[in-house]
PDB file of N, CA and C in Angstrom:
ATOM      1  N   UNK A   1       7.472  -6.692   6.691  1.00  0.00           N
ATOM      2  CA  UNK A   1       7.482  -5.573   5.782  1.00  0.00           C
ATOM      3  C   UNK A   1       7.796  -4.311   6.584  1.00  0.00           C
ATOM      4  N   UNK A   2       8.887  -3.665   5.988  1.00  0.00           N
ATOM      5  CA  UNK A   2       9.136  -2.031   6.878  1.00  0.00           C
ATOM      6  C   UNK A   2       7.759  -1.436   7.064  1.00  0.00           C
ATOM      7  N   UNK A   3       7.141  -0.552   7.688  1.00  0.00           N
ATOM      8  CA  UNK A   3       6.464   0.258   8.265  1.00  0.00           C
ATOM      9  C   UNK A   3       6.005   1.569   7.193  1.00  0.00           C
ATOM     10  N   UNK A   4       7.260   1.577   6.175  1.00  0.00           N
ATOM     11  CA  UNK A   4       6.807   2.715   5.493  1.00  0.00           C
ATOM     12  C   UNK A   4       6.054   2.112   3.947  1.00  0.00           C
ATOM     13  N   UNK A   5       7.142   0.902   3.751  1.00  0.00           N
ATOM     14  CA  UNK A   5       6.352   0.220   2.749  1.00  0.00           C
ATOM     15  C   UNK A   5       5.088  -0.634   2.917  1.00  0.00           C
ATOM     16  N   UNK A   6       4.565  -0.809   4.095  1.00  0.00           N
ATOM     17  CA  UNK A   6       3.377  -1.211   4.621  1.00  0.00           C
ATOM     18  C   UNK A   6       2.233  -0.112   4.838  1.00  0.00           C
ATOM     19  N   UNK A   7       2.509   1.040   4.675  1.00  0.00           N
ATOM     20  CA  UNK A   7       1.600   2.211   4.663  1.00  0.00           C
ATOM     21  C   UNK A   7       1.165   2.701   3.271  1.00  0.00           C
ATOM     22  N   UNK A   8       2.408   2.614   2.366  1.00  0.00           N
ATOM     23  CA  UNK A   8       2.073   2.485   1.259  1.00  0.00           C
ATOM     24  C   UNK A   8       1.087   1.597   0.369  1.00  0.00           C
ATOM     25  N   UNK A   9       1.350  -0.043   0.802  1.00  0.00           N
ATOM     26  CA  UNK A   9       0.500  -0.508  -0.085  1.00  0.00           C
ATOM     27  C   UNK A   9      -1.187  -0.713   0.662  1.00  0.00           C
ATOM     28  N   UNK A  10      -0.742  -0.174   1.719  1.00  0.00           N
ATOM     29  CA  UNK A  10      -2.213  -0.073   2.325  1.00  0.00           C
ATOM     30  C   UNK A  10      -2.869   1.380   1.635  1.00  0.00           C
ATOM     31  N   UNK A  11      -2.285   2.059   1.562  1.00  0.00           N
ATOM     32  CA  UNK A  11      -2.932   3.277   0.429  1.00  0.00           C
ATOM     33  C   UNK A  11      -3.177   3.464  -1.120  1.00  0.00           C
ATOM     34  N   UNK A  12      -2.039   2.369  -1.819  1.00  0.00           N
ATOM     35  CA  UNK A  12      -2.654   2.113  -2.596  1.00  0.00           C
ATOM     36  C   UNK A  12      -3.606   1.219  -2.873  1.00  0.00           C
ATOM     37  N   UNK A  13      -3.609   0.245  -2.110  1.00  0.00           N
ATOM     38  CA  UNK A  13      -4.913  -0.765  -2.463  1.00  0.00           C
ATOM     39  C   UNK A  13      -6.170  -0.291  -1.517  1.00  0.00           C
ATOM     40  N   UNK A  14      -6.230   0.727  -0.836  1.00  0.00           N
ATOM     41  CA  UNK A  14      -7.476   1.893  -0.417  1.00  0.00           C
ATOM     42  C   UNK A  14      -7.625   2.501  -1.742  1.00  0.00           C
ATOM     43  N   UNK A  15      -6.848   3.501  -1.766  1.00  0.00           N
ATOM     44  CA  UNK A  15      -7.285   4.048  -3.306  1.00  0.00           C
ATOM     45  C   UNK A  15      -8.243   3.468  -4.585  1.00  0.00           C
ATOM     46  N   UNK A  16      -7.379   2.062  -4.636  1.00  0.00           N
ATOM     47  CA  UNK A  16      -7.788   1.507  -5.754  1.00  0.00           C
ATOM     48  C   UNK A  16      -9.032   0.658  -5.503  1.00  0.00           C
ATOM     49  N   UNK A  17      -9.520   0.050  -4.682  1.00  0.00           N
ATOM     50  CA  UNK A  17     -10.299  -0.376  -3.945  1.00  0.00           C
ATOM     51  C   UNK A  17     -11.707   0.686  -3.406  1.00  0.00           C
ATOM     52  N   UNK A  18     -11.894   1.646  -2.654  1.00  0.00           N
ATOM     53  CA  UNK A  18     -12.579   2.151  -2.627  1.00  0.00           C
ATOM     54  C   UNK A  18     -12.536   3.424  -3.583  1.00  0.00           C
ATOM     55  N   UNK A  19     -11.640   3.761  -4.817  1.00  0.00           N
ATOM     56  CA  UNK A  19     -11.967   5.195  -5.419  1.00  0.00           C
ATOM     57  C   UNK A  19     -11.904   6.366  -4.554  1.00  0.00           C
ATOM     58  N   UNK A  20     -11.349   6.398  -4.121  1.00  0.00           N
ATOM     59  CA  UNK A  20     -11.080   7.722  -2.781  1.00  0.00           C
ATOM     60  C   UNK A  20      -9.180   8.165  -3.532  1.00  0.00           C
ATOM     61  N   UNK A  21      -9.619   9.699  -3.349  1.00  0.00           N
ATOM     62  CA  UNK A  21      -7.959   9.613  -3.076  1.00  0.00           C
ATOM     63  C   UNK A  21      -7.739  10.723  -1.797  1.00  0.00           C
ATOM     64  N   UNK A  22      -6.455  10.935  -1.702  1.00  0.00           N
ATOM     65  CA  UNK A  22      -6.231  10.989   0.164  1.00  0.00           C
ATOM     66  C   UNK A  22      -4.589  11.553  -0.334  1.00  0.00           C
ATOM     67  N   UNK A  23      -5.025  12.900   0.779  1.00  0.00           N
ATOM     68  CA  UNK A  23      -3.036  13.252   0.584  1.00  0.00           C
ATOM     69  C   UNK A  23      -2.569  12.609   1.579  1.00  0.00           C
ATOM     70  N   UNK A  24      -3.464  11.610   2.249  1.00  0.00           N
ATOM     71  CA  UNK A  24      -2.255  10.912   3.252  1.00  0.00           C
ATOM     72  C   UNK A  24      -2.930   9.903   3.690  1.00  0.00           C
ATOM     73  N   UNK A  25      -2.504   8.867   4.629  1.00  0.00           N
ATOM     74  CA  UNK A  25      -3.371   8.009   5.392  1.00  0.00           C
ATOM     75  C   UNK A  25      -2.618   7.980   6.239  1.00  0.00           C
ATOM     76  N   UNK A  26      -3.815   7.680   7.693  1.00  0.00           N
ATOM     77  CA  UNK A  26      -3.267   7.436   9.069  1.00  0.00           C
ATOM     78  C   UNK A  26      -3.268   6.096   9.481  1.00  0.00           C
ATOM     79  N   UNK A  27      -1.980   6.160  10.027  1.00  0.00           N
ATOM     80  CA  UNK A  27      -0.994   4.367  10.652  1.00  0.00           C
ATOM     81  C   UNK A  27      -1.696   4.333  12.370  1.00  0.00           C
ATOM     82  N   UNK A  28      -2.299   3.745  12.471  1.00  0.00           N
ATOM     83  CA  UNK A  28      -2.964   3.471  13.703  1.00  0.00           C
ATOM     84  C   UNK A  28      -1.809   2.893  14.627  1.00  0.00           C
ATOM     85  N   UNK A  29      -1.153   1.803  14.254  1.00  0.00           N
ATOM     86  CA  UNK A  29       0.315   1.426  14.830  1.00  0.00           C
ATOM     87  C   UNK A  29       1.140   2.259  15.169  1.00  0.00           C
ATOM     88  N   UNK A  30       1.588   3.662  14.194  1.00  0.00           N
ATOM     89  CA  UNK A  30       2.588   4.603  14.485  1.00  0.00           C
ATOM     90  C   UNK A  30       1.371   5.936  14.709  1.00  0.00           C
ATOM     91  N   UNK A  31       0.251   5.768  15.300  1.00  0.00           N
ATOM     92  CA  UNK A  31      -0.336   6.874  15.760  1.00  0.00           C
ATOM     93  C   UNK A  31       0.053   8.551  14.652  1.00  0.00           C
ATOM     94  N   UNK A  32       0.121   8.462  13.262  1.00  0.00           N
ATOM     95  CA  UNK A  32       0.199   9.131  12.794  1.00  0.00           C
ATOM     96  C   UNK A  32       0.021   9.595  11.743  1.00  0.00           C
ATOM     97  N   UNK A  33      -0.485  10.577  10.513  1.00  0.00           N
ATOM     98  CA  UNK A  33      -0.383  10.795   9.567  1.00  0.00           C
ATOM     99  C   UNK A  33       0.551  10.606   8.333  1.00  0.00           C
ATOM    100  N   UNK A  34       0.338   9.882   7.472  1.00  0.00           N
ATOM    101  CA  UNK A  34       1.712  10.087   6.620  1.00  0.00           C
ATOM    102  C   UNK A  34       1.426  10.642   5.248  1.00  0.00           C
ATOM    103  N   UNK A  35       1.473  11.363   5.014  1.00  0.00           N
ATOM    104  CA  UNK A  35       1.858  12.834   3.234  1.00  0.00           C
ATOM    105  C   UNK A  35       2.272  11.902   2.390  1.00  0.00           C
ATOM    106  N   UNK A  36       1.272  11.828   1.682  1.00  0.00           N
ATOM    107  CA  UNK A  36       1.514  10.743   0.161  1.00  0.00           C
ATOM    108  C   UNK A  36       0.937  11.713  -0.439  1.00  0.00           C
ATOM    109  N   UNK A  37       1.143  11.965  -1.781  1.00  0.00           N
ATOM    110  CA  UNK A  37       0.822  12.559  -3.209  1.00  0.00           C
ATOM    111  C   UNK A  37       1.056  11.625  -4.437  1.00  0.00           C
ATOM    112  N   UNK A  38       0.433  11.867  -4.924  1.00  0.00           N
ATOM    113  CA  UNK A  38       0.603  11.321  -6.825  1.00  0.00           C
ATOM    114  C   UNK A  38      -0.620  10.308  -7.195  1.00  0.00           C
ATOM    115  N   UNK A  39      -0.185  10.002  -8.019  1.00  0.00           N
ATOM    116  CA  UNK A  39      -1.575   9.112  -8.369  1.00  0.00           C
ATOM    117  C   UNK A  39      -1.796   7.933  -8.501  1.00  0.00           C
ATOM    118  N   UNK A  40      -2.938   7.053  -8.318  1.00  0.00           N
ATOM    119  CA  UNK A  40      -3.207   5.749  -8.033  1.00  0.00           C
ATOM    120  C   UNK A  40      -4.382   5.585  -9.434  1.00  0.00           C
ATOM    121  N   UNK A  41      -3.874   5.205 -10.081  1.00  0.00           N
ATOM    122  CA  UNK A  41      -4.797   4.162 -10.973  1.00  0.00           C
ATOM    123  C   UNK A  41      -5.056   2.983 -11.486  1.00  0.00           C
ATOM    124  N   UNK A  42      -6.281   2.423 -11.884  1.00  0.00           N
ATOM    125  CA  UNK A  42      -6.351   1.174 -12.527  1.00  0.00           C
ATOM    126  C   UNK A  42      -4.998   0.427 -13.420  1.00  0.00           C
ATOM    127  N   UNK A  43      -4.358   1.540 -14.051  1.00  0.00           N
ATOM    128  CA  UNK A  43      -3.127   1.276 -14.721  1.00  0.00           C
ATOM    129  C   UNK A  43      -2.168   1.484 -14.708  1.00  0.00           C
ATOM    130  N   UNK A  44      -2.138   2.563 -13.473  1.00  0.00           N
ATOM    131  CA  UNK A  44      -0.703   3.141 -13.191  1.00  0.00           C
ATOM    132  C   UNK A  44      -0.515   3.537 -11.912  1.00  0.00           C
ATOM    133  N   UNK A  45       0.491   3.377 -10.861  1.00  0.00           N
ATOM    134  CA  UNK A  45       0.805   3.779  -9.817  1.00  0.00           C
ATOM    135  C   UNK A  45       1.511   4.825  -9.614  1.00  0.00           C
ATOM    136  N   UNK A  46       1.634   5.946  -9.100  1.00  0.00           N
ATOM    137  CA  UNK A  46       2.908   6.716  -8.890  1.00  0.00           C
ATOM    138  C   UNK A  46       2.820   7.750  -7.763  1.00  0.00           C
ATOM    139  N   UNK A  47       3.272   7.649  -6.934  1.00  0.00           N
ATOM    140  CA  UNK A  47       3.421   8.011  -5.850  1.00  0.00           C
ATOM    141  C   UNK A  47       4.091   8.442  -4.685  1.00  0.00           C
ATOM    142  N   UNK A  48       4.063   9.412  -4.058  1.00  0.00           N
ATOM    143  CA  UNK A  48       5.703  10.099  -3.296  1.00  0.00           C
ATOM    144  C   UNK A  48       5.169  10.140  -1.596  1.00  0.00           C
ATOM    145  N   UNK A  49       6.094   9.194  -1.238  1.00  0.00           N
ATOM    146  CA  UNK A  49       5.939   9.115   0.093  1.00  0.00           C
ATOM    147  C   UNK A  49       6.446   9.853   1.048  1.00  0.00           C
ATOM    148  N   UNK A  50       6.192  11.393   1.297  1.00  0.00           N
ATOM    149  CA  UNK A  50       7.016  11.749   2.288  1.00  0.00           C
ATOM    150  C   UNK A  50       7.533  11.507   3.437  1.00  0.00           C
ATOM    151  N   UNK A  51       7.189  10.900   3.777  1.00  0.00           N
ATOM    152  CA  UNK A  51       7.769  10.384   5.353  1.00  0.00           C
ATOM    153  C   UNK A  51       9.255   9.659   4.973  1.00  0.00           C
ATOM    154  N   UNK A  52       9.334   9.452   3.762  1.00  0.00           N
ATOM    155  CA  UNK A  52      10.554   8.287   3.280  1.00  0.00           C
ATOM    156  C   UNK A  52      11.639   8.842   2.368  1.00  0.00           C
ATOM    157  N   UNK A  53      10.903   9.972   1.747  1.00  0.00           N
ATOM    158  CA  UNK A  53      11.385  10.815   0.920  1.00  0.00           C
ATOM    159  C   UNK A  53      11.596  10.178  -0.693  1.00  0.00           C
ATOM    160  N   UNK A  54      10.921   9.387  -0.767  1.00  0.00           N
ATOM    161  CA  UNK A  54      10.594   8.364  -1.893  1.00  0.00           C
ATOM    162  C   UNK A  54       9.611   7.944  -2.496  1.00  0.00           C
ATOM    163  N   UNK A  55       9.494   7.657  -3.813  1.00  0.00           N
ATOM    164  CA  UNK A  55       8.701   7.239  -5.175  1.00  0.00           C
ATOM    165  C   UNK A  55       8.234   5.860  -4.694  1.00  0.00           C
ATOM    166  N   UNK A  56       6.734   5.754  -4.881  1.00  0.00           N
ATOM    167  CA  UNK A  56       6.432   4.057  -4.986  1.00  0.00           C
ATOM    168  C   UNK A  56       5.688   4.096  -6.154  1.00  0.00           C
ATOM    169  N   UNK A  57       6.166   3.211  -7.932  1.00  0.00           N
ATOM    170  CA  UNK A  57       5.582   3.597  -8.490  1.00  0.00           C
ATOM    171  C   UNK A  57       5.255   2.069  -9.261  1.00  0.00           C
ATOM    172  N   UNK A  58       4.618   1.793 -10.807  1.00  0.00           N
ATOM    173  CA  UNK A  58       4.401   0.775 -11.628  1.00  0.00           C
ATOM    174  C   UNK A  58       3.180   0.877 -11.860  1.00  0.00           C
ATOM    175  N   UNK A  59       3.137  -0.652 -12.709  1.00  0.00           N
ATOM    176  CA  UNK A  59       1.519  -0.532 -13.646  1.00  0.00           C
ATOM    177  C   UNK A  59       1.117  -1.606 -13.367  1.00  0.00           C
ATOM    178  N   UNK A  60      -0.157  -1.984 -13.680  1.00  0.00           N
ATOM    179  CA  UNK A  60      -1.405  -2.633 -13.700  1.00  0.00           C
ATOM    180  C   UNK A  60      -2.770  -2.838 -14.551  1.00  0.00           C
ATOM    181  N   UNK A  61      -3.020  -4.125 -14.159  1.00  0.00           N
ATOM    182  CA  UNK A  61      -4.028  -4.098 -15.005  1.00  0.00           C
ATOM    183  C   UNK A  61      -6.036  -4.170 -14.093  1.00  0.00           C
ATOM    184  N   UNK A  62      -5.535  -3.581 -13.382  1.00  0.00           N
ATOM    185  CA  UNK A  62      -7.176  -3.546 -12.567  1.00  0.00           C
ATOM    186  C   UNK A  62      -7.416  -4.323 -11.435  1.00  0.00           C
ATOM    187  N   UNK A  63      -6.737  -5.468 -11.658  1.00  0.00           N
ATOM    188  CA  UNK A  63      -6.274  -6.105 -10.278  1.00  0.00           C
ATOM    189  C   UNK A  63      -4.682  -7.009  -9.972  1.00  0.00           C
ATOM    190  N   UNK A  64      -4.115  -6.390 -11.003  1.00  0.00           N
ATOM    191  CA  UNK A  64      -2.668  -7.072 -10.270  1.00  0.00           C
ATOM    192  C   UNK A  64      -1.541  -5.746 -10.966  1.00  0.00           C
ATOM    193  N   UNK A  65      -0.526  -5.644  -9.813  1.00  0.00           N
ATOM    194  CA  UNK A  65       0.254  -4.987 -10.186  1.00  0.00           C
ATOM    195  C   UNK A  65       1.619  -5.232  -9.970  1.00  0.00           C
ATOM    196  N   UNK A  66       2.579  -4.520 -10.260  1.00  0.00           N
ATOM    197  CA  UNK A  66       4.245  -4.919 -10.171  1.00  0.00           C
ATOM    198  C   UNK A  66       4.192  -3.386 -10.035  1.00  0.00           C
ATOM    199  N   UNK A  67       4.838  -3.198  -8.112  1.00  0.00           N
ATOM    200  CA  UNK A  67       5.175  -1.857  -8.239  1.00  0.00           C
ATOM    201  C   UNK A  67       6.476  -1.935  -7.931  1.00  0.00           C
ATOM    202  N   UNK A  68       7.487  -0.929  -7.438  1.00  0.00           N
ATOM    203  CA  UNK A  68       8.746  -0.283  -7.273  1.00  0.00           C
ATOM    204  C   UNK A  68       8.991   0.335  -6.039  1.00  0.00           C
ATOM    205  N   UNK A  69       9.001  -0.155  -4.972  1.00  0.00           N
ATOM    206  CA  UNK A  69       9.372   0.932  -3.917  1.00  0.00           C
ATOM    207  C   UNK A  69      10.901   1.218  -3.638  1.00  0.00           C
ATOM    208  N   UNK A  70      11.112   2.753  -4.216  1.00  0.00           N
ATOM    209  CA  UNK A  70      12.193   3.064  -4.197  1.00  0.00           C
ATOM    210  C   UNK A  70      13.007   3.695  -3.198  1.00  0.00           C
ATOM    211  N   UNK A  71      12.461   3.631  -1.466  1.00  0.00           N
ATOM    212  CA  UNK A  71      12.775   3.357  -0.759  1.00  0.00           C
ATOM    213  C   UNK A  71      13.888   2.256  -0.137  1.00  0.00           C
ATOM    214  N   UNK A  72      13.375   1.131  -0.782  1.00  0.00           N
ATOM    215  CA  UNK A  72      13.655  -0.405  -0.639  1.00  0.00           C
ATOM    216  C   UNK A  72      14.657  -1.168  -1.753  1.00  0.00           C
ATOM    217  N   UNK A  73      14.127  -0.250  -2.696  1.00  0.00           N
ATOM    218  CA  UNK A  73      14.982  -0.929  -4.275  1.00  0.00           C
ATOM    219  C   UNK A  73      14.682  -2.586  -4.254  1.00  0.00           C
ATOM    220  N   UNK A  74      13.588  -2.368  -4.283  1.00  0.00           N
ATOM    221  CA  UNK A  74      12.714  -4.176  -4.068  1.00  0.00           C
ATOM    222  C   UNK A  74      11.266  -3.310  -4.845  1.00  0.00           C
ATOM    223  N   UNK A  75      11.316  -4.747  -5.666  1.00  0.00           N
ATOM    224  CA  UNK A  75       9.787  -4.945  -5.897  1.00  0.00           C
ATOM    225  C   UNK A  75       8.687  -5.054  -4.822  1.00  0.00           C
ATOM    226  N   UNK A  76       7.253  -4.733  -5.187  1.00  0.00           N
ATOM    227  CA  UNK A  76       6.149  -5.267  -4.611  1.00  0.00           C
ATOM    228  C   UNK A  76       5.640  -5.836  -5.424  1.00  0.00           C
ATOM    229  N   UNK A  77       4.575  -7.170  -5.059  1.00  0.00           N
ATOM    230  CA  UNK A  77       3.719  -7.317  -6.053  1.00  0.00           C
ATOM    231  C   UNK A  77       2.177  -7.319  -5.326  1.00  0.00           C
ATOM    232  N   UNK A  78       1.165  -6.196  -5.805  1.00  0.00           N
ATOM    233  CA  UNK A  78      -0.065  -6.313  -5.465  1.00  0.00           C
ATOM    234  C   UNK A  78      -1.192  -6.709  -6.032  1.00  0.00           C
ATOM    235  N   UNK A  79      -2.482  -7.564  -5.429  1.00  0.00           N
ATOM    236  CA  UNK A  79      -3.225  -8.557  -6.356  1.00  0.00           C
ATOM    237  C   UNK A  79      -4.682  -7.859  -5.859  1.00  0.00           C
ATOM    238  N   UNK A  80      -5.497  -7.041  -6.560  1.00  0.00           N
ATOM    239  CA  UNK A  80      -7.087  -6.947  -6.023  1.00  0.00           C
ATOM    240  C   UNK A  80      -8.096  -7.472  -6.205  1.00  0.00           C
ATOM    241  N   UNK A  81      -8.738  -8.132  -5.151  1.00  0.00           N
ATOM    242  CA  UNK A  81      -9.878  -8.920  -5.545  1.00  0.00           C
ATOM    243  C   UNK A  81     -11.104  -8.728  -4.814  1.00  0.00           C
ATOM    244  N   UNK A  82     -11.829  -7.648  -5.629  1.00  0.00           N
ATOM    245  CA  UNK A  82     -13.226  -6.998  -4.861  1.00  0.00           C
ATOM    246  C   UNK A  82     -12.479  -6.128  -4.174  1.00  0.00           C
ATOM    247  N   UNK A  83     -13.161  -6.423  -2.975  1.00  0.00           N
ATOM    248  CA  UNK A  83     -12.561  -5.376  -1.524  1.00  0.00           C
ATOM    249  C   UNK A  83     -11.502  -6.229  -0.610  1.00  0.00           C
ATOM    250  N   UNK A  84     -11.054  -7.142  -0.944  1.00  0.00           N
ATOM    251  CA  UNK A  84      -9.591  -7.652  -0.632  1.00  0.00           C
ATOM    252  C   UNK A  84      -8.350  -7.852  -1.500  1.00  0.00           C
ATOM    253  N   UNK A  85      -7.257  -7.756  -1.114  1.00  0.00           N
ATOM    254  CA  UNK A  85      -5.997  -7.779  -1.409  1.00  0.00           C
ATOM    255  C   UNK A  85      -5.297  -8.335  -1.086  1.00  0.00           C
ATOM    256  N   UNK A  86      -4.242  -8.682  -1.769  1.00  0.00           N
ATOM    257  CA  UNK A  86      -2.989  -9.605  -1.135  1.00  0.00           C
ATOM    258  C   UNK A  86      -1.500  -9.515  -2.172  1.00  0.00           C
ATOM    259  N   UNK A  87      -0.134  -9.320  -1.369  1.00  0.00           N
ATOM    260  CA  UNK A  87       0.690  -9.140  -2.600  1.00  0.00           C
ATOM    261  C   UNK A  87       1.848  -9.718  -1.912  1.00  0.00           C
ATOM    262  N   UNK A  88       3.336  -9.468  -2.362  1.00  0.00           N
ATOM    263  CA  UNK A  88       4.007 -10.310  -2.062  1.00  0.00           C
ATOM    264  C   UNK A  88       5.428  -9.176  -1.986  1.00  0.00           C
ATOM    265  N   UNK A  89       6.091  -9.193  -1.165  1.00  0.00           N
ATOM    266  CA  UNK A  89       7.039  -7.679  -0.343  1.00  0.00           C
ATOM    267  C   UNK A  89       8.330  -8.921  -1.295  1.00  0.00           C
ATOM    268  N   UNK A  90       9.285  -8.241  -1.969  1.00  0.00           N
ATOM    269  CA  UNK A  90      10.406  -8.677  -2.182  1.00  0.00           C
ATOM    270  C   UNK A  90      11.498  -8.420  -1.239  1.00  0.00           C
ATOM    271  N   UNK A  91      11.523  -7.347  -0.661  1.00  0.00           N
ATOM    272  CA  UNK A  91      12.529  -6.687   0.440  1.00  0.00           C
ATOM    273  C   UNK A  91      12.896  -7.758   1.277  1.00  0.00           C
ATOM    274  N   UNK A  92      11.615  -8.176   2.019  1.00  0.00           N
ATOM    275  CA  UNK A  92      11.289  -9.021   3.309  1.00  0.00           C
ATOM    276  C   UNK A  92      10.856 -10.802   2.591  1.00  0.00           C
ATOM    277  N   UNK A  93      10.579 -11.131   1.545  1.00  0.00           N
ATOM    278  CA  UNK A  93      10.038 -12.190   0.952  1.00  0.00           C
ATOM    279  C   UNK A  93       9.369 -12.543   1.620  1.00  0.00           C
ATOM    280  N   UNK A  94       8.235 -11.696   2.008  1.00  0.00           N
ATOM    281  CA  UNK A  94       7.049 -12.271   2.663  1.00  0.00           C
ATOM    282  C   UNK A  94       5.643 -11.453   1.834  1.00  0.00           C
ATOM    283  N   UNK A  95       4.839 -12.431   2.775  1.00  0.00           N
ATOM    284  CA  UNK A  95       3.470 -12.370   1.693  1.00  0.00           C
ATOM    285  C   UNK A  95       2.638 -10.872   2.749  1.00  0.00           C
ATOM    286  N   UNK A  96       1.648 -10.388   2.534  1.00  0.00           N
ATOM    287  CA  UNK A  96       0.626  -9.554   2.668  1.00  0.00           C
ATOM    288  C   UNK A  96      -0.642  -9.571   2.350  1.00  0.00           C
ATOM    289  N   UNK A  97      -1.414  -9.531   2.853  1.00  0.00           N
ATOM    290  CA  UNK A  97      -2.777  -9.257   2.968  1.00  0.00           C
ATOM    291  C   UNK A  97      -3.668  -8.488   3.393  1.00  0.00           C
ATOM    292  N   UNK A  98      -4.847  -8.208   2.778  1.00  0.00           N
ATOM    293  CA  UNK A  98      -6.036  -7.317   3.695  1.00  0.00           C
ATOM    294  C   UNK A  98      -7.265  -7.065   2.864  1.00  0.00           C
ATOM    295  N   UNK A  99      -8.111  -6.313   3.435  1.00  0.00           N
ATOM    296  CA  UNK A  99      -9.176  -5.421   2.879  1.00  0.00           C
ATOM    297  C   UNK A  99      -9.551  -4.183   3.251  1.00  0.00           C
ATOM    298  N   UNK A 100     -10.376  -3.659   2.181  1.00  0.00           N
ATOM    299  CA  UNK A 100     -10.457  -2.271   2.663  1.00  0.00           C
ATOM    300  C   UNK A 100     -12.194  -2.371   2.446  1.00  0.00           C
ATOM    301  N   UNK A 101     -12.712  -1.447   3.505  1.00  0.00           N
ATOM    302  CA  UNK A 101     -14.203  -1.107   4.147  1.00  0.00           C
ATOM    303  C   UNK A 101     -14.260   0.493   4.124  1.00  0.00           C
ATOM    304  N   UNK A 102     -14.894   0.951   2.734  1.00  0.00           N
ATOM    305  CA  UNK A 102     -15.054   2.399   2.701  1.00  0.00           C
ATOM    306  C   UNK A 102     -13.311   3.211   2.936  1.00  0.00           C
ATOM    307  N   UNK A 103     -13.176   4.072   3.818  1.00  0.00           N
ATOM    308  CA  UNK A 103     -11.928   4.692   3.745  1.00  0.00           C
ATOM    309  C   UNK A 103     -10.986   3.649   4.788  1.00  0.00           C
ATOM    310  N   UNK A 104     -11.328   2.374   5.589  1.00  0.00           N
ATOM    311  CA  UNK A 104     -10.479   1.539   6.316  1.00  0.00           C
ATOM    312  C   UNK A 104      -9.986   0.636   5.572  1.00  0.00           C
ATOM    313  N   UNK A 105      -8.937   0.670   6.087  1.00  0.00           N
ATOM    314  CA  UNK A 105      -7.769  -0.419   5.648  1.00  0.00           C
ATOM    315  C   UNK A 105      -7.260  -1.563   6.271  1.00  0.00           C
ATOM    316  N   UNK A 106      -7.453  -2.633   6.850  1.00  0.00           N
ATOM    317  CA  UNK A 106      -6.792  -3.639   7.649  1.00  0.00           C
ATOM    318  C   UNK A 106      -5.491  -4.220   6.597  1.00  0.00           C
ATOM    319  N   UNK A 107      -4.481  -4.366   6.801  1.00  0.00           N
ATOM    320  CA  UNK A 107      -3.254  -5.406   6.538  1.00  0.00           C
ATOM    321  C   UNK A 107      -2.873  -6.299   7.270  1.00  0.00           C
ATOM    322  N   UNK A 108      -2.887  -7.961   6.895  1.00  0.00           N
ATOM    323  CA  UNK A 108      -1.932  -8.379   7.301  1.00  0.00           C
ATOM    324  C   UNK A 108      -0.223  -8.705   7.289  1.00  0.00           C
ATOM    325  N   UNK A 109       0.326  -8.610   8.033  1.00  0.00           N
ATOM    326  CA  UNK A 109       1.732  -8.658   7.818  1.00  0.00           C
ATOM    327  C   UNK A 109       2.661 -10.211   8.027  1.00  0.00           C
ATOM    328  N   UNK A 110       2.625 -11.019   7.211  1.00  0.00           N
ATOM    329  CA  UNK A 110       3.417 -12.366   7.658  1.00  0.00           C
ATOM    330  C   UNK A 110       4.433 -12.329   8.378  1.00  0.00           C
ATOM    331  N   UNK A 111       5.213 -11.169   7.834  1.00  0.00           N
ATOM    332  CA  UNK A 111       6.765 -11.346   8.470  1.00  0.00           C
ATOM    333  C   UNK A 111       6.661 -11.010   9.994  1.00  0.00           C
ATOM    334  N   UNK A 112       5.687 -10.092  10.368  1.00  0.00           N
ATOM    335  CA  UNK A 112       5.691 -10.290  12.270  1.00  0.00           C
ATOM    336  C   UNK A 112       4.300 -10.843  12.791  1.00  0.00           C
ATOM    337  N   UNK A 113       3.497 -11.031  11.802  1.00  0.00           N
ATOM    338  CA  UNK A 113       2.158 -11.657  12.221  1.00  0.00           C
ATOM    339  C   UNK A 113       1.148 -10.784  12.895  1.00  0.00           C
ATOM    340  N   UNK A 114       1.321  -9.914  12.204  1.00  0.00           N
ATOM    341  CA  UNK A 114       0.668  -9.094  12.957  1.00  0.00           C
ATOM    342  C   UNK A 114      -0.476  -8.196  11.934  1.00  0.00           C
ATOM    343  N   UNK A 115      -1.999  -7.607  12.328  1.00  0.00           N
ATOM    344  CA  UNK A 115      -2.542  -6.524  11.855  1.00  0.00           C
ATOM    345  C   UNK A 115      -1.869  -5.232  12.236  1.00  0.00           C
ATOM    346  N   UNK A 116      -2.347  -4.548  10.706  1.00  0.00           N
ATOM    347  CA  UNK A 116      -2.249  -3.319  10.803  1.00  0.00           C
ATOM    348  C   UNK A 116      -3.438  -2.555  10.480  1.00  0.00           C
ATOM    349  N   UNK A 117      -4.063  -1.236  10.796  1.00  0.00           N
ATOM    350  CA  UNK A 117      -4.967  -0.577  10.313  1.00  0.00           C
ATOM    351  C   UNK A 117      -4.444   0.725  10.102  1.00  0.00           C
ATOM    352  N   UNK A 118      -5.200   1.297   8.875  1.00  0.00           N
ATOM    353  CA  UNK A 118      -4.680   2.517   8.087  1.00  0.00           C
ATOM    354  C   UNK A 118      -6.289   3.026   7.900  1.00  0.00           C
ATOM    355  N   UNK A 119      -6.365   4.449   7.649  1.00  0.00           N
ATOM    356  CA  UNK A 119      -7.574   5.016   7.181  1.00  0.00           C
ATOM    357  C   UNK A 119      -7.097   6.239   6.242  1.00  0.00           C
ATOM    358  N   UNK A 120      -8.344   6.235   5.194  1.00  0.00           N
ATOM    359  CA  UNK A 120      -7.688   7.369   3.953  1.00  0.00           C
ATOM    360  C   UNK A 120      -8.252   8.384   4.677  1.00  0.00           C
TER     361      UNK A 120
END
């Protein structure tokens, strides 16, 4: 999964997951802040990633969603269950995973096998 669309769904499934919202979250991997705005809800996603200069948006029903990253012009699909997650990157056709602990975020990434950590 790209780096920018991996920051993303680590912020939205923080959001939605712990009820926090956050004009940004920090990429522990890229040692940096990234400027997100818009809104994360139970039913609706919408969201502007500055670092990308792009919309990640769609709907839901409380724990599964079909979003849009228009970065990518690929679907996501994200699944919440409790305080874990898991969804499926169309870009890359690989799967994703994680949980979130208060404002932390762990992801896993299939396509390089690797963790990531994010904080709101």
């Amino acid at each position: 999964m790209k780096q920018g669309t991996r920051a993303c769904m680590a912020y939205i499934a923080g959001c939605l997951i712990s009820g926090s919202t956050s004009s940004s979250i920090y990429d522990y991997k890229q040692s940096r802040h990234i400027s997100i705005s818009g809104n994360v809800s139970s039913g609706q996603v919408n969201i502007y990633d500055y670092s990308r200069s792009c919309h990640v948006s769609g709907s839901g029903n409380n724990s599964s969603y079909n979003l849009y990253d228009y970065g990518n012009s690929k679907h996501v699909n994200l699944s919440i269950k409790g305080n874990n997650f898991d969804g499926y990157d169309y870009d890359t056709s690989k799967h994703f995973s994680g949980s979130v602990n208060g404002n932390s975020i762990s992801l896993y990434d299939y396509e390089d096998s690797s963790w990531c950590s994010y904080s709101l």
